[in-house]
PDB file of N, CA and C in Angstrom:
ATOM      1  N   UNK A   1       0.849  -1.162   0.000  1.00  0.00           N
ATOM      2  CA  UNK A   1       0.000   0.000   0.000  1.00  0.00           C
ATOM      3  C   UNK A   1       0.905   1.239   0.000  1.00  0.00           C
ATOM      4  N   UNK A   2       0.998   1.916  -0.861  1.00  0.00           N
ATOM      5  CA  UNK A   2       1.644   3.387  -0.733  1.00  0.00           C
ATOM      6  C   UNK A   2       0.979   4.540  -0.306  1.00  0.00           C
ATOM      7  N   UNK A   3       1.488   5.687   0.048  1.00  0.00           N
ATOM      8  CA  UNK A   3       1.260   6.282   1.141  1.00  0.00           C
ATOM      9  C   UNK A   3       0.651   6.941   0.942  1.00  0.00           C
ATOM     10  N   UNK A   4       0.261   7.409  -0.566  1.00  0.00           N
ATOM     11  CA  UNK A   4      -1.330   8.286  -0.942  1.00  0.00           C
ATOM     12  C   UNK A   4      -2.939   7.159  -0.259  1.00  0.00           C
ATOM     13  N   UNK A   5      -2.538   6.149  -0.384  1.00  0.00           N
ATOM     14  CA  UNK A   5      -3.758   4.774  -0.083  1.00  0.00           C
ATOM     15  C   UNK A   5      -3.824   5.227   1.323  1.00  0.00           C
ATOM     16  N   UNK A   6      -2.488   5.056   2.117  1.00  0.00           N
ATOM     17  CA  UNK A   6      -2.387   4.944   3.504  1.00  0.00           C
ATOM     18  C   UNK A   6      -3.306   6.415   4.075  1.00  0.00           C
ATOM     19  N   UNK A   7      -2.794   7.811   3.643  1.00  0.00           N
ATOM     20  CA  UNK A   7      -3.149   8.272   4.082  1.00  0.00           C
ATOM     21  C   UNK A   7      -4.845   8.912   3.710  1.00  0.00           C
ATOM     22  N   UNK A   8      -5.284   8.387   2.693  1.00  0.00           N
ATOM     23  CA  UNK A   8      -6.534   8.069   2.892  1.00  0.00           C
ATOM     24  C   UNK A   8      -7.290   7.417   3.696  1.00  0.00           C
ATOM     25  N   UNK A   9      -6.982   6.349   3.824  1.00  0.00           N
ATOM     26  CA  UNK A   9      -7.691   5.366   4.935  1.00  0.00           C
ATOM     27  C   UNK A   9      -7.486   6.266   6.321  1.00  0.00           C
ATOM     28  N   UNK A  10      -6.242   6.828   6.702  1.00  0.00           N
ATOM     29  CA  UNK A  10      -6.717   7.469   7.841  1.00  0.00           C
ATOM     30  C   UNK A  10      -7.239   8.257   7.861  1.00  0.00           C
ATOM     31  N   UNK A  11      -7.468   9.239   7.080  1.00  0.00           N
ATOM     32  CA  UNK A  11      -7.901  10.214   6.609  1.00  0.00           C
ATOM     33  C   UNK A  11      -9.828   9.909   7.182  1.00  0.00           C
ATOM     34  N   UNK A  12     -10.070   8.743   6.204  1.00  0.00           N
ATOM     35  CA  UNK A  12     -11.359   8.660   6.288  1.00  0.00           C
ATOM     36  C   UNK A  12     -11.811   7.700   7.667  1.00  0.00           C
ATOM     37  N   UNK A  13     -11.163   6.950   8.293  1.00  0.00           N
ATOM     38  CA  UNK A  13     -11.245   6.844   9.612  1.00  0.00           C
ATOM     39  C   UNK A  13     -11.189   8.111  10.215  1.00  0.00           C
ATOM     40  N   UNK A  14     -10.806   8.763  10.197  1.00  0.00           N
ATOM     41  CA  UNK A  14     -10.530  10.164  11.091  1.00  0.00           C
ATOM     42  C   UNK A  14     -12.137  10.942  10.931  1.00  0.00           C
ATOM     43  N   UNK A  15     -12.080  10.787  10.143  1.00  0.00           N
ATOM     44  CA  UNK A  15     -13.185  11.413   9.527  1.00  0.00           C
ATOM     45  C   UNK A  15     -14.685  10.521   9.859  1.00  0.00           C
ATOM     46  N   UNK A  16     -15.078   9.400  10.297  1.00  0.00           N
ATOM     47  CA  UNK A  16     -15.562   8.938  10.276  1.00  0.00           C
ATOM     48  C   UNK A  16     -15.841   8.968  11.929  1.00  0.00           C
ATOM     49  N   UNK A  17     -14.900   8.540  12.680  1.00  0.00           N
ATOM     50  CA  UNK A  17     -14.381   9.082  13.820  1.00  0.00           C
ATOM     51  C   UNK A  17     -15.398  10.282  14.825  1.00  0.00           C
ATOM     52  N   UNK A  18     -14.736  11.030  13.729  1.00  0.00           N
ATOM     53  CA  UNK A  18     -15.056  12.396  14.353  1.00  0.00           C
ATOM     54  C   UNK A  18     -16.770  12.693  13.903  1.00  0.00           C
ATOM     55  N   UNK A  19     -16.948  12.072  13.359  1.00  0.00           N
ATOM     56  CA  UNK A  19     -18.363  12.418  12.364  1.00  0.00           C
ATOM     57  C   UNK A  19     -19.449  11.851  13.724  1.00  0.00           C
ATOM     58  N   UNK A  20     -19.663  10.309  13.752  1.00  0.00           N
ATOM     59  CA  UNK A  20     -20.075   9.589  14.226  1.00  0.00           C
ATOM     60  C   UNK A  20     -19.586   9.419  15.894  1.00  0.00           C
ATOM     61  N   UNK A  21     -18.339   9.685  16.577  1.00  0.00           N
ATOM     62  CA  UNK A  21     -18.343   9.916  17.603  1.00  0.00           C
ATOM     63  C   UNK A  21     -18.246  11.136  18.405  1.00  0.00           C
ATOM     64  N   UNK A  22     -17.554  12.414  17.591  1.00  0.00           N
ATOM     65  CA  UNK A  22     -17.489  13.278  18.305  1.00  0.00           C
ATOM     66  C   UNK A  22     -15.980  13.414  18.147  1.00  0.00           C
ATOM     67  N   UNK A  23     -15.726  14.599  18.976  1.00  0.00           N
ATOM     68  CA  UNK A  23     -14.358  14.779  19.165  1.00  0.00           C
ATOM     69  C   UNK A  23     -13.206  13.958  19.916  1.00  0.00           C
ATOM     70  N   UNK A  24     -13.881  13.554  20.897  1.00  0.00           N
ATOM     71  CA  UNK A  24     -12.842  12.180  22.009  1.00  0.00           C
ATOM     72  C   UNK A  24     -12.745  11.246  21.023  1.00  0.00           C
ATOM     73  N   UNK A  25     -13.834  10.805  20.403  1.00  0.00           N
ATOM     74  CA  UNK A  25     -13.983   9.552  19.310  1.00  0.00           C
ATOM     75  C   UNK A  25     -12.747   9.761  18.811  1.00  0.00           C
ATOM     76  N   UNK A  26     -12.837  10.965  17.928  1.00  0.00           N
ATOM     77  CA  UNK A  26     -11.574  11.559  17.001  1.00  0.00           C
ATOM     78  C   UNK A  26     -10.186  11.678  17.263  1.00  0.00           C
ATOM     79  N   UNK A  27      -9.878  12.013  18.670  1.00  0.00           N
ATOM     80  CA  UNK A  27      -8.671  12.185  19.368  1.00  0.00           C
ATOM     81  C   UNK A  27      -8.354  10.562  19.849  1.00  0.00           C
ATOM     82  N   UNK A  28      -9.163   9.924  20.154  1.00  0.00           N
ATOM     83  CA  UNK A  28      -8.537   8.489  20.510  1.00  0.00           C
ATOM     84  C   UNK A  28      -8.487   7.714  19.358  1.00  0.00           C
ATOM     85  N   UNK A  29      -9.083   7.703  18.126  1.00  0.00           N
ATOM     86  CA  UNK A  29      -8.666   7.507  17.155  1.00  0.00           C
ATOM     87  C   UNK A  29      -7.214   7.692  16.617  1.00  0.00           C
ATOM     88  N   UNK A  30      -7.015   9.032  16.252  1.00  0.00           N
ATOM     89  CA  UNK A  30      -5.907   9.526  15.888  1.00  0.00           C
ATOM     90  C   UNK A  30      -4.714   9.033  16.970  1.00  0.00           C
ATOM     91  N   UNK A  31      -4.474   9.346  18.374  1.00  0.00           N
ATOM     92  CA  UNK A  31      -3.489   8.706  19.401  1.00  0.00           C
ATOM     93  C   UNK A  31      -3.462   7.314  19.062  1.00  0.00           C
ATOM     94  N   UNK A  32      -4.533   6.478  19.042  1.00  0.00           N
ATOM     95  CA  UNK A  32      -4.076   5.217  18.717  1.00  0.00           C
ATOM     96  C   UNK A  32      -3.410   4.824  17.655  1.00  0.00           C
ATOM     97  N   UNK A  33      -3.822   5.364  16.629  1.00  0.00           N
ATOM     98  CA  UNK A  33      -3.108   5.292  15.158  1.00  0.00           C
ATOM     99  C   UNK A  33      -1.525   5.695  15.421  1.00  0.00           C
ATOM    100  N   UNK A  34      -1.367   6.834  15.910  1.00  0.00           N
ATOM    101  CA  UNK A  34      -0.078   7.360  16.072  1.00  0.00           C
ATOM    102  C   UNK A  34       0.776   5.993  16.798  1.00  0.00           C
ATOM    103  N   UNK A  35      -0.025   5.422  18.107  1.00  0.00           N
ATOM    104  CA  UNK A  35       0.838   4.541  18.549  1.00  0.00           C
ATOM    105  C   UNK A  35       0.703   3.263  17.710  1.00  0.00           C
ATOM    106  N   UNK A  36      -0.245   2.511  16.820  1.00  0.00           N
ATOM    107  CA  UNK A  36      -0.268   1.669  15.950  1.00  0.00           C
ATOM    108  C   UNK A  36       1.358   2.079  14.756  1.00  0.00           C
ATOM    109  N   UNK A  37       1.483   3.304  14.432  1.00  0.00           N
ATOM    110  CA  UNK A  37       2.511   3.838  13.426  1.00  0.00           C
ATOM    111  C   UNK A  37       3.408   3.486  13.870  1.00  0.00           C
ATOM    112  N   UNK A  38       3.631   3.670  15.383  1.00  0.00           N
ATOM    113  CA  UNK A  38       5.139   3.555  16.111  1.00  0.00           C
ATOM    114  C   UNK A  38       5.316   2.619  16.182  1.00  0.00           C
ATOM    115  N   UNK A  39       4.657   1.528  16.660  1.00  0.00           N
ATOM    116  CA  UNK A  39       4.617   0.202  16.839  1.00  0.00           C
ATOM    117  C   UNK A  39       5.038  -0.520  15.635  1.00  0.00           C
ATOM    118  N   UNK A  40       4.389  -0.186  14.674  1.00  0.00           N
ATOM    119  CA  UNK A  40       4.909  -0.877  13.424  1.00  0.00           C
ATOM    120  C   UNK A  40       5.960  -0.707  12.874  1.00  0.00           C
ATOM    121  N   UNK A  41       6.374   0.667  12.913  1.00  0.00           N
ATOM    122  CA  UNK A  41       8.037   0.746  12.375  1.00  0.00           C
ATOM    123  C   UNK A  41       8.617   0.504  13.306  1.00  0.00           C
ATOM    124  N   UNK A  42       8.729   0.095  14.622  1.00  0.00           N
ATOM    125  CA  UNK A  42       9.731  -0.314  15.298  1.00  0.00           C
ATOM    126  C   UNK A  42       9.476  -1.775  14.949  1.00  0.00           C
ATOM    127  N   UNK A  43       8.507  -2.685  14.905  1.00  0.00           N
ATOM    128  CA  UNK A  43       8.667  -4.222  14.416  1.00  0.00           C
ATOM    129  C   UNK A  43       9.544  -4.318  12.677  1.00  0.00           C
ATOM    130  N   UNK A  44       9.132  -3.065  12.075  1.00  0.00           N
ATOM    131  CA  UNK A  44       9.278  -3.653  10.988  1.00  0.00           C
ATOM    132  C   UNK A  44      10.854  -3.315  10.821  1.00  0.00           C
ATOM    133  N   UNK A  45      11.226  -2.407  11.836  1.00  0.00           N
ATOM    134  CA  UNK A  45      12.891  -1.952  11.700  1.00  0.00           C
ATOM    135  C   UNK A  45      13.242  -0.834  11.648  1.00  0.00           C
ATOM    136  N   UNK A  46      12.294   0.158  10.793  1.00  0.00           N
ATOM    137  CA  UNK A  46      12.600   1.590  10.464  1.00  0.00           C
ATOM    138  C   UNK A  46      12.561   2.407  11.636  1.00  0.00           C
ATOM    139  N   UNK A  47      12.481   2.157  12.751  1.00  0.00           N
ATOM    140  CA  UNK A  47      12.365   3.133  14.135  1.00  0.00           C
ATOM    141  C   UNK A  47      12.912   2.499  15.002  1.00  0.00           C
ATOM    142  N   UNK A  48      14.132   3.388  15.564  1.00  0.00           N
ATOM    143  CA  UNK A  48      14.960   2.372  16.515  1.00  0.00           C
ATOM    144  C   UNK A  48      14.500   3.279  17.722  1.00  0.00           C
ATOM    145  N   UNK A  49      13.883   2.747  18.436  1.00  0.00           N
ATOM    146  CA  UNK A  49      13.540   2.982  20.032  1.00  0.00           C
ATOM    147  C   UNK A  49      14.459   2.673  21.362  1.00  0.00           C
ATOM    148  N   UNK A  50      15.517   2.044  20.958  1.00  0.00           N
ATOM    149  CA  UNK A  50      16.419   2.499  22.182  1.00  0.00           C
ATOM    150  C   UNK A  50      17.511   3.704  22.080  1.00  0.00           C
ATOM    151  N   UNK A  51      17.495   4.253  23.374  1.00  0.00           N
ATOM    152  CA  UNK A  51      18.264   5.535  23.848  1.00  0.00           C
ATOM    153  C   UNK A  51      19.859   5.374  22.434  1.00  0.00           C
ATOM    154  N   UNK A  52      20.667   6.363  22.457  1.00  0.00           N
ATOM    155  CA  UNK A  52      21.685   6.394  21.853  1.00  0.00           C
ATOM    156  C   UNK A  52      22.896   5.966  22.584  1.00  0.00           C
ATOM    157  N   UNK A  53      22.529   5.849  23.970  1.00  0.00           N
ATOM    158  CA  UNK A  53      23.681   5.758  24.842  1.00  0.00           C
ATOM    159  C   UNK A  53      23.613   4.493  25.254  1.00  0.00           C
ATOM    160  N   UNK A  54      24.829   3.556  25.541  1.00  0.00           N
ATOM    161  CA  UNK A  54      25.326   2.710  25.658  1.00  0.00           C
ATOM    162  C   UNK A  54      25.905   2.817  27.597  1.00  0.00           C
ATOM    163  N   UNK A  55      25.406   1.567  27.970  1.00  0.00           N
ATOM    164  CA  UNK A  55      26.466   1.360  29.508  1.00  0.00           C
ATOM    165  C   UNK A  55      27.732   0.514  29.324  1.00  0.00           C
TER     166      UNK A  55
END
């Protein structure tokens, strides 16, 4: 899926979201997505989540 697709689909979740639940709907939508995003590029590799510093 490339990232014009991708950001449709959130787009229209967001939108759907906010339509049908309201604004909290919309905001816990969107936060979850954000942490679904993070989550996935750190499994898939592209986001390295540990500190830079070494013991």
């Amino acid at each position: 899926m490339n990232a014009a697709t991708t950001g449709l689909a959130a787009g229209m979740a967001l939108g759907f979201a906010g339509y049908f639940g309201g604004f909290w709907a919309f905001l816990l939508v969107l936060v979850l997505g954000a942490v679904g995003l993070i989550v996935g590029l750190a499994v898939q590799g592209d986001l390295d989540l540990r500190s830079g510093r070494q013991r």
